[in-house]
Protein backbone atom coordinates (compact mmCIF):
# COMPACT_ATOMS: atom_id res chain seq x y z
CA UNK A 1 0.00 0.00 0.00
CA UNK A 2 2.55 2.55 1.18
CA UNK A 3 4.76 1.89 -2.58
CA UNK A 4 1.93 2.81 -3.96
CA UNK A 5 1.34 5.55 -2.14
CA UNK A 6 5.18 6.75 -3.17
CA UNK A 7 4.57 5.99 -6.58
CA UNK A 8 1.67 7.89 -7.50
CA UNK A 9 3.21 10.54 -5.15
CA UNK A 10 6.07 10.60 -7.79
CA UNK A 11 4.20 10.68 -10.88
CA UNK A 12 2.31 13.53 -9.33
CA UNK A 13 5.62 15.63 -8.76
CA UNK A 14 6.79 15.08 -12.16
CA UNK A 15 3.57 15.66 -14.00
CA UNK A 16 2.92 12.30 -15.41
CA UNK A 17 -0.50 12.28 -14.19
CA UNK A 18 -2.86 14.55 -15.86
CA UNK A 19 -6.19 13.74 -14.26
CA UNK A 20 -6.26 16.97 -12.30
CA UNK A 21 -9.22 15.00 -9.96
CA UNK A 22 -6.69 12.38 -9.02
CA UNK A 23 -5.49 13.60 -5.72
CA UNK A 24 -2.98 11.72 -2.78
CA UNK A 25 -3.47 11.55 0.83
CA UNK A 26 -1.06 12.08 3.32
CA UNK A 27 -0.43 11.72 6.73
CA UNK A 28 1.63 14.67 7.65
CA UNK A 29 2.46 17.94 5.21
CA UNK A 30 5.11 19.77 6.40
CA UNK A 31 4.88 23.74 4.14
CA UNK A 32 6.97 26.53 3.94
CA UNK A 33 9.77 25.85 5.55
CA UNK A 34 13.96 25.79 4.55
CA UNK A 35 14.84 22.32 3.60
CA UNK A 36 18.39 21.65 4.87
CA UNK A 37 17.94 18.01 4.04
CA UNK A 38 21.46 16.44 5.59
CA UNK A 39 23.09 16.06 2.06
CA UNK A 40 25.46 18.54 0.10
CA UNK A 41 22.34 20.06 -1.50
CA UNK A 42 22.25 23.70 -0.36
CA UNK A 43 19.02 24.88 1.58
CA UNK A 44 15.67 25.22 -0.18
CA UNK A 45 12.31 25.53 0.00
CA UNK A 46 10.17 23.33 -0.14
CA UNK A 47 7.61 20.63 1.64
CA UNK A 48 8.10 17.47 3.10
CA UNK A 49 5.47 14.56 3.17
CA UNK A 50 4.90 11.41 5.57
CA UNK A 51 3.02 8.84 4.94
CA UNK A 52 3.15 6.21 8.14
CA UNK A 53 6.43 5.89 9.35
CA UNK A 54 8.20 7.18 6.42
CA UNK A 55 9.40 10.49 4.43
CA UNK A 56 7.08 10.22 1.11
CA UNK A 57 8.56 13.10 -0.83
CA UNK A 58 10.62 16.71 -0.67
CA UNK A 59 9.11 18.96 -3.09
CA UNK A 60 6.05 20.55 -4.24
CA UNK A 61 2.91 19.81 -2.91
CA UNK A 62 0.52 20.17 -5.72
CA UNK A 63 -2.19 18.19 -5.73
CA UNK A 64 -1.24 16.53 -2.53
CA UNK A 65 -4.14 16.44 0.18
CA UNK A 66 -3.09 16.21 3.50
CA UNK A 67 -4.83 14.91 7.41
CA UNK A 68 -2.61 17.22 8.86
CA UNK A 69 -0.45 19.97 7.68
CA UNK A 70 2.46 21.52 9.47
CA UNK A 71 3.20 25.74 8.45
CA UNK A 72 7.05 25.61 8.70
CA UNK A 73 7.65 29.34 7.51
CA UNK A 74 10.50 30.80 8.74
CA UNK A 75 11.85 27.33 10.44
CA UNK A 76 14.65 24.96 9.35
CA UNK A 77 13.43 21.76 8.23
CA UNK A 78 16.00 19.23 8.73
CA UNK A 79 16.81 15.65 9.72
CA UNK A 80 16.61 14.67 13.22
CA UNK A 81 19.92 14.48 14.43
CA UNK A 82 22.06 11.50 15.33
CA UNK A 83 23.95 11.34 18.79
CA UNK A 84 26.70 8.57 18.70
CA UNK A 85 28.01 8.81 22.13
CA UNK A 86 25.40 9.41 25.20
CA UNK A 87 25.13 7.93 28.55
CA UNK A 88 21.30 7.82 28.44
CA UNK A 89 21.34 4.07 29.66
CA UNK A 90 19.34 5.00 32.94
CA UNK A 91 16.92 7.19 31.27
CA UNK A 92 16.00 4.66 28.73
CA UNK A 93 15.41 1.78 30.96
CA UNK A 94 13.23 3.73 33.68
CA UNK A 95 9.53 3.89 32.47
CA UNK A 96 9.84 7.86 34.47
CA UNK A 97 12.60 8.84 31.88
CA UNK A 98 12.33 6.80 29.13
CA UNK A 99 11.12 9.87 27.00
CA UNK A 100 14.89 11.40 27.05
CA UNK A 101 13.52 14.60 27.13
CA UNK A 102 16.39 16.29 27.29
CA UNK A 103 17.66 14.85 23.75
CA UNK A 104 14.36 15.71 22.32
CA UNK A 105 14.12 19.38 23.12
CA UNK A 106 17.76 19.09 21.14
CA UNK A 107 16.06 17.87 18.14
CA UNK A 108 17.78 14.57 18.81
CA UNK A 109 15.82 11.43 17.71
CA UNK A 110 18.52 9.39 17.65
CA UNK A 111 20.92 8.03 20.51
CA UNK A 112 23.60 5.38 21.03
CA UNK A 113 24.00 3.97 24.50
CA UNK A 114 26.11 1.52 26.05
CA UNK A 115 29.24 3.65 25.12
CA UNK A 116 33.04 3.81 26.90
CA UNK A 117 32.53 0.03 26.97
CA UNK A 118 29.56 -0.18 29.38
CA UNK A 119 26.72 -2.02 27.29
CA UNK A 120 24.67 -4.41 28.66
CA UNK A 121 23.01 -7.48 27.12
CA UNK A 122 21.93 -6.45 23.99
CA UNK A 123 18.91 -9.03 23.32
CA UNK A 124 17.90 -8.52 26.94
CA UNK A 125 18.27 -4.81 26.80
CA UNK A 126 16.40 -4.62 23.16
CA UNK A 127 13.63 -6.85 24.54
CA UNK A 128 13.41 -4.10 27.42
CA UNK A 129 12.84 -1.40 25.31
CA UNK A 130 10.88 -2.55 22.75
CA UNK A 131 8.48 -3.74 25.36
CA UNK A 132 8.47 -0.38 27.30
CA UNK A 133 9.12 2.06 24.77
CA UNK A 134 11.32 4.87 24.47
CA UNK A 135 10.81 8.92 23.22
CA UNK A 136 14.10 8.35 20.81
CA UNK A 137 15.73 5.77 18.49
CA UNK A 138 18.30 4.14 20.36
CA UNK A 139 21.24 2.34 19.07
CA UNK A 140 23.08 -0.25 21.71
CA UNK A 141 26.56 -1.16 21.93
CA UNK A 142 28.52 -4.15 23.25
CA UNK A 143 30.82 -3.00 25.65
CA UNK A 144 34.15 -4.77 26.38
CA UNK A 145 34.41 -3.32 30.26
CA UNK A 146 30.84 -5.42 30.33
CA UNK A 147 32.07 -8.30 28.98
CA UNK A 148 35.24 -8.67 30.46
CA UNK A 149 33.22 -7.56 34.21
CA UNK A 150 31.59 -10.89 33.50
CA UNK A 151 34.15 -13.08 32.22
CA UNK A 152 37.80 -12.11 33.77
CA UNK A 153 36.08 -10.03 36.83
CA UNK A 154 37.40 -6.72 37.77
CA UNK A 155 40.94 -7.91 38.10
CA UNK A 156 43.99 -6.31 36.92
CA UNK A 157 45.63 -9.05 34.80
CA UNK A 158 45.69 -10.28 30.68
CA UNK A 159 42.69 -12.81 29.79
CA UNK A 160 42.87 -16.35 29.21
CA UNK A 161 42.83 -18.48 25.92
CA UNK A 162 39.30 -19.38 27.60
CA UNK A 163 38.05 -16.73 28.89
CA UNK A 164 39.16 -14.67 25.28
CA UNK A 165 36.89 -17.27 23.85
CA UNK A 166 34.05 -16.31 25.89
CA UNK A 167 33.67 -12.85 25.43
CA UNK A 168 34.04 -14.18 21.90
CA UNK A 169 30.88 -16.06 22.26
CA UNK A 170 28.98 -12.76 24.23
CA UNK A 171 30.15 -10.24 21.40
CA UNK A 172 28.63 -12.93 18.77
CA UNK A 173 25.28 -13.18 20.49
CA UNK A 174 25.60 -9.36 21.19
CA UNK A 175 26.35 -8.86 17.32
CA UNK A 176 23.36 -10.99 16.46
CA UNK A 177 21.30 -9.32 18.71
CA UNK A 178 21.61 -6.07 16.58
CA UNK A 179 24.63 -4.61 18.54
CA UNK A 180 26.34 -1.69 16.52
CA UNK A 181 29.88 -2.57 17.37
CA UNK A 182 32.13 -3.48 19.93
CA UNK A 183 32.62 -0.05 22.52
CA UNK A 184 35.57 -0.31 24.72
CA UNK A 185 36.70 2.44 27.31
CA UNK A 186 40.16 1.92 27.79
CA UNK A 187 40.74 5.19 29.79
CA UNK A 188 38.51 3.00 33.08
CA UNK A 189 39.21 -0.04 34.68
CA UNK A 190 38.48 -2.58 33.95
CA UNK A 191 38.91 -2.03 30.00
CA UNK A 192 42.07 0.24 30.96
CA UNK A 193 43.26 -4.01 31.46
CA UNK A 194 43.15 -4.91 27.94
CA UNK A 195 45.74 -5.72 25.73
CA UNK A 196 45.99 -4.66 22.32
CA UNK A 197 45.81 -8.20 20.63
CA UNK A 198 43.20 -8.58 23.52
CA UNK A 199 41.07 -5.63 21.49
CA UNK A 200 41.97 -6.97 17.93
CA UNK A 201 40.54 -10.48 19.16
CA UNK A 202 37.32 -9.07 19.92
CA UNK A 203 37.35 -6.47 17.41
CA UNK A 204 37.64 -8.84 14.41
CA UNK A 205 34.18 -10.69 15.75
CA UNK A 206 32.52 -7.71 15.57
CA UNK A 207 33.93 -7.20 12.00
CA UNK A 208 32.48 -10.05 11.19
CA UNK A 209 28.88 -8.72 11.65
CA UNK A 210 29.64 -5.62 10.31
CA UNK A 211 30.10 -3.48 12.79
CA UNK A 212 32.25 -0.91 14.09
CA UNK A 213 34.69 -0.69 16.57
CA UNK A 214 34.02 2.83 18.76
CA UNK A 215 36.70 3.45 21.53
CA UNK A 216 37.10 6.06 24.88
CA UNK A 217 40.78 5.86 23.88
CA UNK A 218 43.57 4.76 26.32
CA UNK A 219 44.27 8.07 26.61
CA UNK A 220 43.47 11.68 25.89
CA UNK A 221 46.12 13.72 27.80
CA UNK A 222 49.43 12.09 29.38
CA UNK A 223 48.16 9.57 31.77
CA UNK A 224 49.94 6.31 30.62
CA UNK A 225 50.55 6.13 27.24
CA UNK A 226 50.18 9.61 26.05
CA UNK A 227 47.20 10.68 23.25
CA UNK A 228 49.30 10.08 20.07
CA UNK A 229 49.99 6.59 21.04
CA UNK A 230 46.42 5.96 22.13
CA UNK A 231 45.28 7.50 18.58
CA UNK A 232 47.94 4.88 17.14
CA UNK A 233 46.40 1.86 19.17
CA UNK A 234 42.95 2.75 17.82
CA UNK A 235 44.34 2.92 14.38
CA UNK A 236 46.50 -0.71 14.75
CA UNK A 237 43.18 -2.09 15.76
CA UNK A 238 41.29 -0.46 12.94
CA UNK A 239 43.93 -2.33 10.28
CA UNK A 240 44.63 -5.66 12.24
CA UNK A 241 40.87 -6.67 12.67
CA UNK A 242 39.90 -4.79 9.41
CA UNK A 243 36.93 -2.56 11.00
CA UNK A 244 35.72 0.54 10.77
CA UNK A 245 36.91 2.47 13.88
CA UNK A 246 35.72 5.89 15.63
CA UNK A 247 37.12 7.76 18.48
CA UNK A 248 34.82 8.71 21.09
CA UNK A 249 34.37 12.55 22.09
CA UNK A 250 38.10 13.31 20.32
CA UNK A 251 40.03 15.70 22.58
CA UNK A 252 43.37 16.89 23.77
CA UNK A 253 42.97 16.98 27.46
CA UNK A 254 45.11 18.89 29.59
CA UNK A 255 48.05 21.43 29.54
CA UNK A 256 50.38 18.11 28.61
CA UNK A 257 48.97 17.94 25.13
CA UNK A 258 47.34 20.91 23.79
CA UNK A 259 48.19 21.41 20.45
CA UNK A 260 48.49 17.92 19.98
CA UNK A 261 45.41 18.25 17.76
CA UNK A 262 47.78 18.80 14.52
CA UNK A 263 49.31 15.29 15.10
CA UNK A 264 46.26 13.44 15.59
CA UNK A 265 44.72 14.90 12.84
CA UNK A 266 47.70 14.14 10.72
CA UNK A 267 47.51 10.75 12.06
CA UNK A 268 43.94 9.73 10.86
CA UNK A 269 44.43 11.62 7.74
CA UNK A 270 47.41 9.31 6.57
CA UNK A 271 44.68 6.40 8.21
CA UNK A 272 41.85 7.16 6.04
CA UNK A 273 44.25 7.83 2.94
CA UNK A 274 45.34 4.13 3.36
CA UNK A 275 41.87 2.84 3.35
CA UNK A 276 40.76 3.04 6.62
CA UNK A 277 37.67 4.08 8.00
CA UNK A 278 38.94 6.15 11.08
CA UNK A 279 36.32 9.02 12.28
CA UNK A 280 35.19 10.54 15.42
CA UNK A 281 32.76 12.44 17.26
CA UNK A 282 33.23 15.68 19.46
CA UNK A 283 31.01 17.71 21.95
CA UNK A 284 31.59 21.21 22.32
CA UNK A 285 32.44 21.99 25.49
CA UNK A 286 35.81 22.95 26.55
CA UNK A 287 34.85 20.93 30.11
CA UNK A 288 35.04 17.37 29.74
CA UNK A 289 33.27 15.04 32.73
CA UNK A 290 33.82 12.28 34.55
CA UNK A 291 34.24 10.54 38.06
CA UNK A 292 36.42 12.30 40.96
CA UNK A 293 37.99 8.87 41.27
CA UNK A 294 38.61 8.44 37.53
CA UNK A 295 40.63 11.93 37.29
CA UNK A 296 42.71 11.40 40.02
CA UNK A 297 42.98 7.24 41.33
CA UNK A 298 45.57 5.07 39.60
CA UNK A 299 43.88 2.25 37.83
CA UNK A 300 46.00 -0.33 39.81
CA UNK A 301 44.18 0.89 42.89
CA UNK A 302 40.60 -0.38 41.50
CA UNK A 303 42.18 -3.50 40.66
CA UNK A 304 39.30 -6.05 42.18
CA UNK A 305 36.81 -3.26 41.62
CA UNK A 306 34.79 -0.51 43.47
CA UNK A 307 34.75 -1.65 46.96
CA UNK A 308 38.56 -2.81 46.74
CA UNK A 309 39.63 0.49 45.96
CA UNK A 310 37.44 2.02 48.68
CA UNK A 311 39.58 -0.11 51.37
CA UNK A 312 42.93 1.17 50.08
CA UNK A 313 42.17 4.55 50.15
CA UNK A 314 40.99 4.17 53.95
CA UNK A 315 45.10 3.17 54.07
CA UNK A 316 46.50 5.53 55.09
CA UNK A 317 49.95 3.72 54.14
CA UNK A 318 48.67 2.78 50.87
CA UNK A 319 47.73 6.14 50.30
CA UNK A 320 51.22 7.31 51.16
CA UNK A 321 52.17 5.34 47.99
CA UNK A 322 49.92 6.67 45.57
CA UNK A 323 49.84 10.59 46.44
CA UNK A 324 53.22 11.24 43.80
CA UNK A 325 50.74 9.35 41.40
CA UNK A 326 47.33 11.79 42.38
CA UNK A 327 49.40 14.82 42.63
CA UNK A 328 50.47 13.98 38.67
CA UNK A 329 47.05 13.16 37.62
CA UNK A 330 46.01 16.81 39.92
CA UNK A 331 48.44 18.54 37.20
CA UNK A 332 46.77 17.22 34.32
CA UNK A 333 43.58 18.23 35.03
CA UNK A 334 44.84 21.58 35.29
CA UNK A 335 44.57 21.66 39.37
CA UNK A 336 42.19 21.69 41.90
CA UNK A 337 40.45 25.07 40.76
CA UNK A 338 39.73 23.64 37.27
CA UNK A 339 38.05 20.45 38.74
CA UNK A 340 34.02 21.74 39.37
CA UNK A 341 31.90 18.96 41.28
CA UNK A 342 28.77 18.40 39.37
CA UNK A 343 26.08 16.00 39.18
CA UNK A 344 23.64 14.70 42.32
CA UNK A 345 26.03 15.61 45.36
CA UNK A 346 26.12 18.09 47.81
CA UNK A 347 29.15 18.87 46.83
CA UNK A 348 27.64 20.21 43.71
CA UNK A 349 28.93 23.62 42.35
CA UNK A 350 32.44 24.36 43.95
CA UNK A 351 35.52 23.36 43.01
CA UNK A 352 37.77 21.33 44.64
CA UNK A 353 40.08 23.70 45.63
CA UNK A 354 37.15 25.83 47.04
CA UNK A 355 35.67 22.97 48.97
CA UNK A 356 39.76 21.93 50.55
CA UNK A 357 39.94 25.44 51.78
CA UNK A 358 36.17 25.98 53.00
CA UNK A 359 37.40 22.65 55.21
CA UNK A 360 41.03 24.00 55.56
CA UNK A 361 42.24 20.47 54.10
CA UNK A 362 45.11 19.13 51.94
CA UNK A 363 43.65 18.82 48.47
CA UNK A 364 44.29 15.28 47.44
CA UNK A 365 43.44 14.68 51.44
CA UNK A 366 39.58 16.10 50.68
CA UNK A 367 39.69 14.80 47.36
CA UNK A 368 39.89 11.01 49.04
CA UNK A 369 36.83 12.07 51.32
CA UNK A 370 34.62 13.17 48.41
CA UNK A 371 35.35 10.10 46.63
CA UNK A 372 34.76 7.79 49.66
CA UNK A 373 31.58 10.35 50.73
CA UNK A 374 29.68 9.27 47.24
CA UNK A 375 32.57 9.66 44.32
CA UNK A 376 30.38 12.43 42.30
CA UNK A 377 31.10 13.58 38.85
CA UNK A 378 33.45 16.44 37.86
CA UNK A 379 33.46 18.92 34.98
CA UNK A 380 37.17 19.37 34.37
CA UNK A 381 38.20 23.31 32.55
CA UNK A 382 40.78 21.36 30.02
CA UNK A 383 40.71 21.87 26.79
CA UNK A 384 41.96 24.57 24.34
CA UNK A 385 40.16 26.79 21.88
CA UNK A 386 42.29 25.92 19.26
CA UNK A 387 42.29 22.02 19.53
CA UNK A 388 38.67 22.20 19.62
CA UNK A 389 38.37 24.29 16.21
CA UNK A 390 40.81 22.32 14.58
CA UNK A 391 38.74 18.78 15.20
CA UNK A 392 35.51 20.46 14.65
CA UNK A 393 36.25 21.38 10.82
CA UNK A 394 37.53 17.98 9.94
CA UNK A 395 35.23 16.42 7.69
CA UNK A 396 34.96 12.83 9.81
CA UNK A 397 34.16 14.01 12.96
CA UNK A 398 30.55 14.02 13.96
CA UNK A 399 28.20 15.94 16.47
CA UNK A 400 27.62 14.04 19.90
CA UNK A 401 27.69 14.75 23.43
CA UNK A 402 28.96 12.15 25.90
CA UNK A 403 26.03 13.56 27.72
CA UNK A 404 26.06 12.45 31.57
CA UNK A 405 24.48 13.59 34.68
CA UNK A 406 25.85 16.77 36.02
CA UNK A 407 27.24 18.05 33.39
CA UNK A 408 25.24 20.72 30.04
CA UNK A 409 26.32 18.66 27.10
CA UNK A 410 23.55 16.57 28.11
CA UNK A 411 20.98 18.99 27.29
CA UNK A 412 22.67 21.31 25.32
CA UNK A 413 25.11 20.00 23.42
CA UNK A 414 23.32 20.49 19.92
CA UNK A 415 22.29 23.99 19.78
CA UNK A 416 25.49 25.02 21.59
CA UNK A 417 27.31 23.53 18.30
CA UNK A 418 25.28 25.20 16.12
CA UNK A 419 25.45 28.89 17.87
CA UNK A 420 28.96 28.85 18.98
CA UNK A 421 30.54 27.28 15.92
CA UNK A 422 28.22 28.06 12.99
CA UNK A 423 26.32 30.96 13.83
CA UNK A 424 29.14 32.91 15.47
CA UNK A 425 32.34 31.91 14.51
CA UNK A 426 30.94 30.80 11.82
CA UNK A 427 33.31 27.40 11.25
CA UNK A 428 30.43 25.64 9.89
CA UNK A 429 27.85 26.40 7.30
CA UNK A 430 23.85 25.34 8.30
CA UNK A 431 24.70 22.69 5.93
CA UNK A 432 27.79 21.44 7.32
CA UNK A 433 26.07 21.66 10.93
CA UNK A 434 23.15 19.51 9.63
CA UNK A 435 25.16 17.02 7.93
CA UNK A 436 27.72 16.54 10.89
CA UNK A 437 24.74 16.06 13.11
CA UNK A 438 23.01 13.62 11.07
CA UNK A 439 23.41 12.26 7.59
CA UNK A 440 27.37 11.81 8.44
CA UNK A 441 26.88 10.13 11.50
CA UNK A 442 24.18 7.57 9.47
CA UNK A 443 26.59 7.04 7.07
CA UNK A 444 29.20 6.32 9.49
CA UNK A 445 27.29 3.54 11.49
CA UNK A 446 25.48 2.16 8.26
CA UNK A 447 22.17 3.44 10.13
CA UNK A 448 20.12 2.27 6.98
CA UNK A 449 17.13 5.24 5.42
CA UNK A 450 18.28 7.15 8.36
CA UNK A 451 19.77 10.50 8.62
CA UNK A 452 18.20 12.24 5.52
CA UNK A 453 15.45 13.79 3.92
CA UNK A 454 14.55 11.96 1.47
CA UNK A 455 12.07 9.36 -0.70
CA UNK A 456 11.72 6.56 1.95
CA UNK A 457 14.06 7.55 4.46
CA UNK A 458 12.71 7.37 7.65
CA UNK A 459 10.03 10.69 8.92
CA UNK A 460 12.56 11.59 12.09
CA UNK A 461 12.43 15.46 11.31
CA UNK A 462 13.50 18.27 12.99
CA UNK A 463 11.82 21.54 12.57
CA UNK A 464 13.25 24.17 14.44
CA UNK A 465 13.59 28.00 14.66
CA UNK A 466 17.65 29.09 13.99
CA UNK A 467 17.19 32.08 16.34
CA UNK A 468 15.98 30.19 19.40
CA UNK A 469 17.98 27.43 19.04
CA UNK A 470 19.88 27.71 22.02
CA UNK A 471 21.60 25.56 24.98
CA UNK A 472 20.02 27.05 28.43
CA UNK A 473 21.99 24.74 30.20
CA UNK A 474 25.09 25.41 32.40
CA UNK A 475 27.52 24.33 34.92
CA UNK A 476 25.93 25.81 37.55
CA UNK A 477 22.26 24.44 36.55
CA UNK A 478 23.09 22.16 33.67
CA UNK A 479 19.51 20.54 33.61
CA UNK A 480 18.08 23.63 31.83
CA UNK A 481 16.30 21.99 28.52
CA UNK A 482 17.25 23.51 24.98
CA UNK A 483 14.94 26.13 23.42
CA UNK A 484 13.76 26.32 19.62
CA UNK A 485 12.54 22.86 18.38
CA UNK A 486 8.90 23.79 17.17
CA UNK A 487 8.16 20.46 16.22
CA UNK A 488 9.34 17.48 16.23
CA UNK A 489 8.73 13.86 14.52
CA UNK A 490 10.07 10.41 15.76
CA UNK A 491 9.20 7.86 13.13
CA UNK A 492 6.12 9.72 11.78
CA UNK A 493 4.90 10.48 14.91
CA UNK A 494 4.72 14.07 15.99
CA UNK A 495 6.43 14.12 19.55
CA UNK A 496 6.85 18.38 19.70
CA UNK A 497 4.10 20.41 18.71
CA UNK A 498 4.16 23.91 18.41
CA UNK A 499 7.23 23.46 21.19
CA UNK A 500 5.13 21.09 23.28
CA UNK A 501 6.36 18.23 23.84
CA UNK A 502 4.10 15.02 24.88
CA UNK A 503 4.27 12.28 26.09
CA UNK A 504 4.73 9.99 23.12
CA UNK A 505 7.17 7.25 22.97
CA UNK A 506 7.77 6.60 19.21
CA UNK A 507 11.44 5.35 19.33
CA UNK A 508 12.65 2.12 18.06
CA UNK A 509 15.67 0.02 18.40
CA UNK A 510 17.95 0.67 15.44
CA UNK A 511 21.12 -1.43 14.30
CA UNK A 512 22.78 -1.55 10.68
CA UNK A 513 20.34 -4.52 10.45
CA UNK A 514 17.84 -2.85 9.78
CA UNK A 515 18.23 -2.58 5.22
């Protein structure tokens, strides 16, 4: 029914129907609006129909009735965008959150979860969601730290023949449960545990199911083996298990390495001119997040896990031993004053340098306590203008924003791009902003009839007003949601009208499985 729908749709548009009474139905008509459509095309006007779950046609809409039509004038009509690296696990799995909100007010109607390695059980976790529904598309990951948690344990120390084989036999059943890849976050225990050939073992079974391989690297400032090696690793695993390969939320952390952009760009430039399919994504924040513990611990004090490293930092000789290594890791977060507590603590909002001398403590000393007192999430002041720029122009890095609790890429991350980076600096054109946001990141992921407008592509649209599109959200109160999406569709389904959003969930489990 619906290819017939398209067809006489076409013949319509290009005038090969003459019976002026013949007239096609459609679900949705979206009018007037500018038609940035996620390819090279330059923005036009023009209308966009759905019929069901689907785009029907871009173009003119004469002779095309309509149950519900959608005045666009003076938006941008685009596709929804594409987020390849969130932490929305929680939200998605909680019947209370499951809407992810604060993507959708981003005009996001697409997320990936289960990234820096921590995916779950992807044909348990799909079942989940499915059942229960969700407000956005959501792509899942395998993660390595989740299949080596339940295979090796926690424990600091190379896999066996037998247990390599094992997490062998999860990634399959992951990959044939629809997982996009294999994620690994080699910057955390217990993926920081890894070998290389470890990696390339696993890697190549997700090869085999065409996936990708999408990595936290080993490292993004000078921790252990420095960024350019850790850019190196990703690229030796990219060639060795012959998979496409994409650096999560690409930085230069820290004093250490900024300016280190140039190399790693020259790095995955050689890469891709040898074949390989080496890309990234990038939020634009000059803050990255994480744990207190994960700044400043050394990974061989997790070694057994969470509660292990809680008992050696109550010892006080232990301790002893690892402040030369804390004070280090201190440095390259730029110091105490550049480390902001974030996230649910009530530590929330100072640094840690304000809260050492509010208590008139030694820094690492209060730094232990906070940890021990609930280990809360940090916003660290890191990166460098310059290294930023010089990623975000590079035509294989993609929009995303490693969104976690605590911290405004979560609900801002999107708009920020667009007004910081194409609006006023103007490093991007609409076009380039669009297609970095969507189409690219599609393409990237083999996300099939996603990421466009166009003929049978799937209806996840974006309309939105370029004025108001704007992050609200900040360190201090980094829950604030985005501003400017007028209306939004998830699969045909109108989820923000007129800038009210309901309660819909439309979302659907989506996996390069899906042509």
């Amino acid at each position: 029914m619906k290819t017939s729908v398209y067809l006489v749709i076409t013949c319509v548009l290009l005038g090969c129907v003459t019976n002026k009474a013949l007239l096609v139905e459609v679900d949705t008509l979206i009018v007037g609006g500018m038609i940035v459509d996620g390819s090279s095309n330059e923005p036009r006007r023009g209308s966009v129909g759905i019929v069901g779950g689907s785009i029907a046609f871009i173009g003119a809409p004469n002779g095309i009735k309509a149950k519900r039509i959608v005045h666009a004038e003076g938006l941008i009509v685009s596709p929804g965008f594409i987020d390849p690296h969130t932490h929305a696990d929680a939200d998605l799995t909680s019947s209370i959150t499951s809407m992810n909100k604060a993507y959708l007010r981003q005009g996001v109607t697409t997320v990936f979860i289960g990234n820096d390695g921590g995916g779950t059980s992807v044909s348990e976790l799909r079942s989940s969601l499915e059942k229960e529904g969700t407000g956005t598309n959501v792509g899942l990951w395998s993660g390595h730290g989740t299949l080596r948690s339940a295979v090796v344990g926690e424990a600091n120390r190379a896999a066996t023949d037998t247990e390599l084989a094992r997490m062998q036999r999860l990634l399959s059943r992951d990959m044939k449960a629809g997982a996009l890849g294999l994620s690994t976050g080699l910057f955390y225990a217990p993926g920081s545990y890894a070998s290389t050939d470890e990696l390339v073992l696993l890697a190549t079974v997700a090869a085999s199911y065409g996936g990708v391989y999408e990595s936290h690297i080993r490292d993004e400032s000078n921790y252990t083996v420095g960024l350019v090696n850790a850019i190196n690793e990703l690229i030796e695993i990219s060639e060795r298990a012959d998979i496409p390969a994409h650096v999560a939320h690409i930085k230069a952390l820290g004093p250490a390495v900024h300016g280190q952009s140039k190399l790693v760009i020259g790095l995955i430039k050689n890469a891709r001119k040898r074949g390989l399919a080496i890309t990234a994504d990038q939020y634009p924040w000059l803050a990255s997040g994480t744990r207190l513990s994960n700044a400043l611990i050394p990974r061989s004090a997790m070694d057994g896990g969470v509660e292990h490293m809680q008992t050696r930092l109550r010892d006080a000789s232990l301790v002893l031993e690892m402040r030369p290594m804390m004070l280090a890791n201190l440095k390259r977060r730029g110091g105490a004053a550049a480390m902001l507590i974030t996230g649910d603590s009530p530590f929330r909002g100072k640094t840690l340098e304000q809260l050492a001398d509010e208590d008139d403590m030694d820094m690492l000393d209060k730094a232990i306590e906070i940890i021990l007192s609930g280990d809360p999430a940090i916003a660290s002041f890191m990166m460098h203008q310059e290294d930023v720029e010089r990623f975000l122009v590079q035509p294989w890095v993609v929009s995303g924003s490693d969104g976690s609790i605590g911290h405004p890429r979560k609900y801002g991350s999107f708009p920020k791009k667009y007004q910081d980076y194409s609006v006023k600096k103007k490093l991007l054109t609409l076009g380039e902003f669009v297609r970095q946001s969507s189409s690219r990141t599609a393409e990237i992921f083999a996300l099939c009839k996603r990421g466009k407008l166009s003929s049978g592509y799937a209806a996840d649209i974006v309309v939105w007003d370029a004025e108001k599109f704007l992050s609200k959200a900040t360190y201090e109160r980094p829950t604030e949601p985005a501003t400017g999406v007028v209306y939004l569709f998830v699969n045909g389904e109108m989820i923000i009208e007129n800038s009210v959003l309901s309660e819909t969930r439309a979302g659907k489990v989506v996996s390069q499985k899906d042509c």
